[in-house]
C-alpha atoms as a PDB file:
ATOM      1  CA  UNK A   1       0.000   0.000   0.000  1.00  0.00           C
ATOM      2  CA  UNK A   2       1.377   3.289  -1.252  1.00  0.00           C
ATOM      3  CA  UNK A   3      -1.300   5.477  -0.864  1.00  0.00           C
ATOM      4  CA  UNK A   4      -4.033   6.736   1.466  1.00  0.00           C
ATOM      5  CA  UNK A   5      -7.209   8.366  -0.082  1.00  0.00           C
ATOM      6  CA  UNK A   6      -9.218  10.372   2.765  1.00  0.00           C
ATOM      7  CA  UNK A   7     -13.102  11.119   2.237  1.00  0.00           C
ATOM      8  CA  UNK A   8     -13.657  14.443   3.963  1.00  0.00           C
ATOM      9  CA  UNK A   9     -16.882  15.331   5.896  1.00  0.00           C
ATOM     10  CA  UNK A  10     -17.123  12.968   8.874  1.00  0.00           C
ATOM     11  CA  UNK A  11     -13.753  11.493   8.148  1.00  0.00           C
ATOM     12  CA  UNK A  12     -11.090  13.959   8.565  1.00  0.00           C
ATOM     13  CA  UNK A  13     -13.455  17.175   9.587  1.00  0.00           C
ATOM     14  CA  UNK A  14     -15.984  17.063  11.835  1.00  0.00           C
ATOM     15  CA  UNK A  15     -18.950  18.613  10.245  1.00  0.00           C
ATOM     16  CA  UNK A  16     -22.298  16.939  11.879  1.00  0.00           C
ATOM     17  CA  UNK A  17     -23.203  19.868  13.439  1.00  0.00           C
ATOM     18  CA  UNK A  18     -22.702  22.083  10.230  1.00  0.00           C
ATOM     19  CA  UNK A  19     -24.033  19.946   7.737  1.00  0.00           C
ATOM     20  CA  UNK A  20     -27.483  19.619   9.657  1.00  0.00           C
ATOM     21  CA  UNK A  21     -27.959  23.250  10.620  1.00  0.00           C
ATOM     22  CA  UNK A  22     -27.378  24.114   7.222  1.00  0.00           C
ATOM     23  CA  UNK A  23     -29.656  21.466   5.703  1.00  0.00           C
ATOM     24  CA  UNK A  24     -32.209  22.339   8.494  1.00  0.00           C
ATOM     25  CA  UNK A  25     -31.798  26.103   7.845  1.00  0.00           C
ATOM     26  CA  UNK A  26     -32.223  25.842   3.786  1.00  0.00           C
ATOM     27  CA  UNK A  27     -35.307  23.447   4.110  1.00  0.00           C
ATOM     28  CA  UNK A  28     -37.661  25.185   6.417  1.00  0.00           C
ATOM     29  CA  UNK A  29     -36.872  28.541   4.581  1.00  0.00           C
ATOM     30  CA  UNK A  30     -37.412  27.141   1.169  1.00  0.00           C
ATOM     31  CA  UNK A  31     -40.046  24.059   1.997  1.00  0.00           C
ATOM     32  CA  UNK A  32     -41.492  25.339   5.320  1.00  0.00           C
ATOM     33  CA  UNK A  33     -40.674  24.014   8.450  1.00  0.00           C
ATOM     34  CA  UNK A  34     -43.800  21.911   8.432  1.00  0.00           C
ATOM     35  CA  UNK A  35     -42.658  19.160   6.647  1.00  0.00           C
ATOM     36  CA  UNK A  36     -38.655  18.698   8.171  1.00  0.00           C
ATOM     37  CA  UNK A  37     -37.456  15.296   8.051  1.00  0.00           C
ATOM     38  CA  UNK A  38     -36.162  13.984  10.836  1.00  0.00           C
ATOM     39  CA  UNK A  39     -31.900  14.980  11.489  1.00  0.00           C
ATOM     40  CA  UNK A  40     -31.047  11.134  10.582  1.00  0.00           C
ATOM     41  CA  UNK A  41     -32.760  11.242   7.159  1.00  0.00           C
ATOM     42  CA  UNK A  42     -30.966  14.523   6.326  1.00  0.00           C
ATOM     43  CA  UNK A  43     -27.297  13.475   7.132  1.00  0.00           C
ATOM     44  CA  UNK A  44     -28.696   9.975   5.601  1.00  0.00           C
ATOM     45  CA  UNK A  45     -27.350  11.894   1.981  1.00  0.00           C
ATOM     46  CA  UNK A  46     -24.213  12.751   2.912  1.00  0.00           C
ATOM     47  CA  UNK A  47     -21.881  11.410   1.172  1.00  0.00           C
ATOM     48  CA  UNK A  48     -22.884  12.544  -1.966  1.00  0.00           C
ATOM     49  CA  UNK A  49     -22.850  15.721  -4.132  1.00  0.00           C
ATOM     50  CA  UNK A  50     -24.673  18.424  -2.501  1.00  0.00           C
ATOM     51  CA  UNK A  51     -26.761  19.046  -5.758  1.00  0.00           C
ATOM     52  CA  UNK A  52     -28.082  15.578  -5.858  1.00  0.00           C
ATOM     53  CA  UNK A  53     -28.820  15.665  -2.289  1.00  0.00           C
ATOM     54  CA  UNK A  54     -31.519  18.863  -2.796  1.00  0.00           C
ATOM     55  CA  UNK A  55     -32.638  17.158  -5.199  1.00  0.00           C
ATOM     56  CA  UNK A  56     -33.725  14.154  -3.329  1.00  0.00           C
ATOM     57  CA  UNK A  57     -35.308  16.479  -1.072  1.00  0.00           C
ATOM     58  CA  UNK A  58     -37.482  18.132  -3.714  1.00  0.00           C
ATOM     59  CA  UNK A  59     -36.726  18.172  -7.511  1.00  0.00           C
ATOM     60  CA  UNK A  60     -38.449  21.400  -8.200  1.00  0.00           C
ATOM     61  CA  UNK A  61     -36.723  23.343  -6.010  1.00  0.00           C
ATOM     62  CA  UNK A  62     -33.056  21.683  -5.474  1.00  0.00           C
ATOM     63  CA  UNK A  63     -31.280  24.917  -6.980  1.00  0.00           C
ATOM     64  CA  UNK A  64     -33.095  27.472  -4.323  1.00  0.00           C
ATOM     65  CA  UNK A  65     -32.349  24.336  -1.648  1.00  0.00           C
ATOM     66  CA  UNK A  66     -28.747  24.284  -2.856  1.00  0.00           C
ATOM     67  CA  UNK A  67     -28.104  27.933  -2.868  1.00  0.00           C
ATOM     68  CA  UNK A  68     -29.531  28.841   0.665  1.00  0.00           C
ATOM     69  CA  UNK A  69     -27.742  25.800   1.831  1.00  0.00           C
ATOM     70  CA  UNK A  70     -24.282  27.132   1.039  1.00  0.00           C
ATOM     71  CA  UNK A  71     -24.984  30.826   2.066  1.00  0.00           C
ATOM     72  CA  UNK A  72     -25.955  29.873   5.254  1.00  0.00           C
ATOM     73  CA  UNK A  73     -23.083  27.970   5.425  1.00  0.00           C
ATOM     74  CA  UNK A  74     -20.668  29.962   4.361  1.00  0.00           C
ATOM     75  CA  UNK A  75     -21.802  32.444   6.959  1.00  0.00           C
ATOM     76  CA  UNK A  76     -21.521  30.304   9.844  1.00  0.00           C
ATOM     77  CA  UNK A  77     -18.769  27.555   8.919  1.00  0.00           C
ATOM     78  CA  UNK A  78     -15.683  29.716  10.475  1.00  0.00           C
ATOM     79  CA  UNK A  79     -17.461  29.059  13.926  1.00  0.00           C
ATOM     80  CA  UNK A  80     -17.859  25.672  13.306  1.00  0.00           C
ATOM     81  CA  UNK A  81     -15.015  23.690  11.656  1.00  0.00           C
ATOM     82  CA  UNK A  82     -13.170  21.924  13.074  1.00  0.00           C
ATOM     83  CA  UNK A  83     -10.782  18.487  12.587  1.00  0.00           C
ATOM     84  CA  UNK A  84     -11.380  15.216  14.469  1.00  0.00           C
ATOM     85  CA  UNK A  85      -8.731  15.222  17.736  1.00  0.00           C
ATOM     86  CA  UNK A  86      -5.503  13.676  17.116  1.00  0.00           C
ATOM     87  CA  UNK A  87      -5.809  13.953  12.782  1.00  0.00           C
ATOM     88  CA  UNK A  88      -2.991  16.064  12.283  1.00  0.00           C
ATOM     89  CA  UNK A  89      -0.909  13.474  15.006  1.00  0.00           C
ATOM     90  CA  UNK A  90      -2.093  10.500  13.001  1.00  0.00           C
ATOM     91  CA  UNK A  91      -1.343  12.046   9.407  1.00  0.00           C
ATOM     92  CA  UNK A  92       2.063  13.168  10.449  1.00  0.00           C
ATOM     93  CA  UNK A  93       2.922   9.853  11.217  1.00  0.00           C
ATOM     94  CA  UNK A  94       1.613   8.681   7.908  1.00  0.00           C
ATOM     95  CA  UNK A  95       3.692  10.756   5.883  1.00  0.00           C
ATOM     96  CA  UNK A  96       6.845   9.450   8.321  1.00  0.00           C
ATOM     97  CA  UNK A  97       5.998   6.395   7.316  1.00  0.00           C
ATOM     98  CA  UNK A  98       6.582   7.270   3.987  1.00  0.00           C
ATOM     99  CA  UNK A  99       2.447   6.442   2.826  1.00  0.00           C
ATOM    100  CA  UNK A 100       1.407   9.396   0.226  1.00  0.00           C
ATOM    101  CA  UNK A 101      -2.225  10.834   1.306  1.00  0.00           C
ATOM    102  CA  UNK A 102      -4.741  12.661  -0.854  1.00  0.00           C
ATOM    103  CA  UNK A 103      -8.315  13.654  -0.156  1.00  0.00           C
ATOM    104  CA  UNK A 104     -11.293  12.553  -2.374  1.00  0.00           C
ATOM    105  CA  UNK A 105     -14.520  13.955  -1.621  1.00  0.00           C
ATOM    106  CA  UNK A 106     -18.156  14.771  -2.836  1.00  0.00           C
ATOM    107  CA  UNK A 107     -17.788  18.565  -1.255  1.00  0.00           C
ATOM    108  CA  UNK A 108     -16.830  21.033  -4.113  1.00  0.00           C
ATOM    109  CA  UNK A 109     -13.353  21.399  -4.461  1.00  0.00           C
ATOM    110  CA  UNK A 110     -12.925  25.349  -3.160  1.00  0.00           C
ATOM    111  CA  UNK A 111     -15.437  24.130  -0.475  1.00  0.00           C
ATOM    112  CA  UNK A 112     -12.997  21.311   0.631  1.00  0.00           C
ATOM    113  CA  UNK A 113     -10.221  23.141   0.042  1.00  0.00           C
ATOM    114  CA  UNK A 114     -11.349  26.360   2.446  1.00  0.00           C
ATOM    115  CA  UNK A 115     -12.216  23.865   5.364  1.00  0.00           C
ATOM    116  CA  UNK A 116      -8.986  22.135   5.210  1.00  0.00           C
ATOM    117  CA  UNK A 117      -6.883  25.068   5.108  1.00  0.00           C
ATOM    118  CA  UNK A 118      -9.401  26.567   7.762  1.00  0.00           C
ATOM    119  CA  UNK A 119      -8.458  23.825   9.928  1.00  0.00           C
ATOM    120  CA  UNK A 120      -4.546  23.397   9.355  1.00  0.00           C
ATOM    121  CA  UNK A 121      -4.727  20.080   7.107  1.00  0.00           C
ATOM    122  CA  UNK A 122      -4.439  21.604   3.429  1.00  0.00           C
ATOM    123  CA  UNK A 123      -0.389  20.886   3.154  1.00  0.00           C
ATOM    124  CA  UNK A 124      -0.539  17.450   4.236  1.00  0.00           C
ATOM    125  CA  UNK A 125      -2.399  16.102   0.935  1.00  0.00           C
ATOM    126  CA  UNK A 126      -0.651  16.169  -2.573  1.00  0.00           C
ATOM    127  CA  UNK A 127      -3.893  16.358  -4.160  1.00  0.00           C
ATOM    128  CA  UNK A 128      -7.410  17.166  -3.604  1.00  0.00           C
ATOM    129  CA  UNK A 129     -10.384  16.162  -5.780  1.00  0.00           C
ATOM    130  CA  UNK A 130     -13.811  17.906  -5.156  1.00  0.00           C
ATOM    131  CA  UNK A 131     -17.503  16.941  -6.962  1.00  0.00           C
ATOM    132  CA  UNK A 132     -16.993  19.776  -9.798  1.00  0.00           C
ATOM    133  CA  UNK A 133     -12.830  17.890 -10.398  1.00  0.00           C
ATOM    134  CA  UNK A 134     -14.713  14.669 -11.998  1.00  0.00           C
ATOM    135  CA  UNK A 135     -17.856  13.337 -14.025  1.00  0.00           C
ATOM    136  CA  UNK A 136     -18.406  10.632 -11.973  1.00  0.00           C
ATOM    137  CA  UNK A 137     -18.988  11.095  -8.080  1.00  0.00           C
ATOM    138  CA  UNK A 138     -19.416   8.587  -5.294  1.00  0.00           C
ATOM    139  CA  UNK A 139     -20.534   5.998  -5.025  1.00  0.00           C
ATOM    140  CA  UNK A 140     -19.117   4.980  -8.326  1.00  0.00           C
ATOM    141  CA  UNK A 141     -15.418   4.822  -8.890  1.00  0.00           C
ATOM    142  CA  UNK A 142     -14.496   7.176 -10.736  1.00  0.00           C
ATOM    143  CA  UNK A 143     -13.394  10.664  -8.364  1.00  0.00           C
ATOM    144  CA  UNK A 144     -10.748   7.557  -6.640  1.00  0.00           C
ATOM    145  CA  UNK A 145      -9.875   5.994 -10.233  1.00  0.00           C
ATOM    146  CA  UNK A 146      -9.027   9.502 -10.939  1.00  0.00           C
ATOM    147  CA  UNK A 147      -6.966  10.564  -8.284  1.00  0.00           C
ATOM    148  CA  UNK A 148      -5.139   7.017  -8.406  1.00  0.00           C
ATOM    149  CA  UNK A 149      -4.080   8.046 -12.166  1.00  0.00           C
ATOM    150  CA  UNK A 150      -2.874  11.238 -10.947  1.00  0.00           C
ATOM    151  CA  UNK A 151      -0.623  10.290  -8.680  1.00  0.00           C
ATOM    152  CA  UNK A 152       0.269   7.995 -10.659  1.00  0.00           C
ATOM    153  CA  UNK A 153      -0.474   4.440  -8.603  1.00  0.00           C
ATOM    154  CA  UNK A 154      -2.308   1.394  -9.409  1.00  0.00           C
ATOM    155  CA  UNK A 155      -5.858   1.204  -7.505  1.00  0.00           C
ATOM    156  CA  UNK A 156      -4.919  -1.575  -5.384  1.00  0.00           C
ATOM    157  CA  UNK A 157      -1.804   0.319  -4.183  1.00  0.00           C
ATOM    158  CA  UNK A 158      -4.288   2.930  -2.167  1.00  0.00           C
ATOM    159  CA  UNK A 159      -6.557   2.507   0.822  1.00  0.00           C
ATOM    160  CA  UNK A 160      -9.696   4.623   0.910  1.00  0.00           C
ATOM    161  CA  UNK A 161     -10.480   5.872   4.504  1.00  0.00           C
ATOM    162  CA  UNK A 162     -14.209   7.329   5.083  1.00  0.00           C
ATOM    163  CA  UNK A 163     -17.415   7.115   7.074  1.00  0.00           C
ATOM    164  CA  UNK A 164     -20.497   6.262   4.628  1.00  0.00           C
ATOM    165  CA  UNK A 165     -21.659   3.638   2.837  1.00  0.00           C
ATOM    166  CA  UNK A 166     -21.319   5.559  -0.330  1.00  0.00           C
ATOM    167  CA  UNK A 167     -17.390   5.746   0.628  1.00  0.00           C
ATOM    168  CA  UNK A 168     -17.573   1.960   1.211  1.00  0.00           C
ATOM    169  CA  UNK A 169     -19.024   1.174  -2.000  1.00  0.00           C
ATOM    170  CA  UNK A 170     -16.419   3.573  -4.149  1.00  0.00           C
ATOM    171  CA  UNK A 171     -13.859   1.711  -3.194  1.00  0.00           C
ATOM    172  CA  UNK A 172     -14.575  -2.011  -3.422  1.00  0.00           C
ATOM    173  CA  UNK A 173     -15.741  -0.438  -6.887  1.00  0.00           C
ATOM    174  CA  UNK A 174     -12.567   0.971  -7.268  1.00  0.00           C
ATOM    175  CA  UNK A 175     -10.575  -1.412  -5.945  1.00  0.00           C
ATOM    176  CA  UNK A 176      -8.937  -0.360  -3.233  1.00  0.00           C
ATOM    177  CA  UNK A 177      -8.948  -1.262  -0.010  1.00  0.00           C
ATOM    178  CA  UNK A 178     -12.309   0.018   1.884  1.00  0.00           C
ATOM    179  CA  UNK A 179     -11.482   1.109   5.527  1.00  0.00           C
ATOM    180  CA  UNK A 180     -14.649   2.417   7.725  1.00  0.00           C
ATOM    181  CA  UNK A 181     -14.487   5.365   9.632  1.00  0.00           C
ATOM    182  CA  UNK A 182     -17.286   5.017  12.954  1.00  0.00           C
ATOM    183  CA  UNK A 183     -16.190   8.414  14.201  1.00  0.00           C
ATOM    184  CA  UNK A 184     -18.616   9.562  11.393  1.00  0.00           C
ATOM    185  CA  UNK A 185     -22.026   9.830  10.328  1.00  0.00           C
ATOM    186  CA  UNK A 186     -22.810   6.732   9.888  1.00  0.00           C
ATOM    187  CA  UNK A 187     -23.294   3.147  11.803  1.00  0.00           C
ATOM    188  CA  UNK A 188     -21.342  -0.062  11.740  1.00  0.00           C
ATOM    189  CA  UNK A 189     -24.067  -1.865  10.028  1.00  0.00           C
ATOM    190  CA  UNK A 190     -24.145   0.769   7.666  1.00  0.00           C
ATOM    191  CA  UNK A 191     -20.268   0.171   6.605  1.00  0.00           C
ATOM    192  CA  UNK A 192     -19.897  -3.254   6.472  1.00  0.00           C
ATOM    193  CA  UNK A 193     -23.595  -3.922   4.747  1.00  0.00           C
ATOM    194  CA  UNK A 194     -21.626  -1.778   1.824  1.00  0.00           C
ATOM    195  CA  UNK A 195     -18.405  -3.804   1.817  1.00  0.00           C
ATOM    196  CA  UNK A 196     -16.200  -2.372   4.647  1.00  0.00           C
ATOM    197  CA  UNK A 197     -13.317  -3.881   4.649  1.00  0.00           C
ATOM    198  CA  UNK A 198     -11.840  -3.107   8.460  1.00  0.00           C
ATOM    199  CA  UNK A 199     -13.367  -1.308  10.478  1.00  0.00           C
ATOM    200  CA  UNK A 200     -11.467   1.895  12.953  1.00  0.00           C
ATOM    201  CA  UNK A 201     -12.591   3.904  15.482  1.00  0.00           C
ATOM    202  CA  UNK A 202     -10.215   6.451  15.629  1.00  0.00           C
ATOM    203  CA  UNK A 203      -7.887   7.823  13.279  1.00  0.00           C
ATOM    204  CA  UNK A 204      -4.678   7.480  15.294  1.00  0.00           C
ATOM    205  CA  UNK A 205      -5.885   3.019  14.573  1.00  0.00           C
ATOM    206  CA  UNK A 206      -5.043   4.114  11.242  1.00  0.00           C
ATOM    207  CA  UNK A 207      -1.545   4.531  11.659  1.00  0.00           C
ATOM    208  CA  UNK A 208      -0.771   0.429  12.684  1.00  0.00           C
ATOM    209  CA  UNK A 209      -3.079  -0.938  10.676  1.00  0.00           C
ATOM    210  CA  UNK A 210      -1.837  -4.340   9.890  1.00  0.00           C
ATOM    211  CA  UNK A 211      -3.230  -4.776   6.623  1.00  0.00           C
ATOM    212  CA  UNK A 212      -1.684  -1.324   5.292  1.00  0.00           C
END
């Protein structure tokens, strides 16, 4: 194993508490607050683009949904984000160990890009790929197919590292080797009913990993 590809929301940033207030905020202004769905069938889409999330939640409106969703956040993310404890511990030791790391995720790439730097872990990946960087998004293959090509490895030299099914099923897709995050969103069940592989419950596990 050469390489470790990181999802980011609920994997390396701990965004819960952002991702719901934001989804909360944009659907009772644009749907009424009559209708919310419950907090676990919100954060049950994330995972996946943002886009195709709204438009789960209502087809006819999934622009207006998507737009108040990321001024609201952008208005109140500096306040919230923040990195898992002991992330930047556990990825310095990664690179000492010589294992290249890159981050693959459904978030837009300047999205991703602001809330890693925001939180100190921009310079530890060679590469970043966002939603709007490939045609394909999760859970299909292609966003970690593509970022294997670009550094230049073969799929079954990288890991994938992240905390939904839809991360679980990119990889095996992929593949590479599937490794569950249950510091997430998302339950045990959930990750090994879509192929985990091995299963961590905190980051600094990820640095002995045996099977690395």
């Amino acid at each position: 194993m050469k390489a470790i590809l990181f999802d980011l929301d609920g994997t390396l940033l701990d965004t819960r508490d952002l991702i719901l207030v934001s989804m909360q905020y944009a659907y009772c202004t644009v749907l009424g607050e009559e209708s919310l769905p419950s907090d676990d069938k919100l954060l049950s889409m994330v995972g996946i683009p943002l886009k195709e999330q709204m438009e789960r939640l209502s087809p006819k409106k999934s622009e207006e949904l998507f737009e108040t969703y990321l001024e609201y956040n952008a208005r109140v993310q500096d306040s919230m984000l923040t990195d898992f404890a002991g992330t930047k511990e556990a990825l310095d030791a990664l690179l000492e160990k010589g294992f290249r790391l890159a981050v693959v995720t459904s978030k837009r790439h300047g999205s991703a890009a602001y809330g890693l730097k925001h939180t100190g872990l921009l310079d530890y990946f060679e590469l970043l790929l966002g939603s709007d960087d490939t045609p394909e998004h999760k859970p299909k293959p292609g966003p970690l197919l593509a970022a294997a090509k670009l550094m230049g490895l073969a799929p079954h030299e990288c890991a994938y590292l992240g905390d939904s099914p839809y991360d679980m099923l990119a990889a095996r897709s992929a593949g590479m080797q599937a490794i569950g995050a249950l510091w997430g969103m998302f339950s045990q069940k959930d990750l090994l009913d879509a192929g985990a592989e091995v299963l961590i419950s905190d980051v600094s596990e990820l640095v002995g990993l045996n099977t690395l």
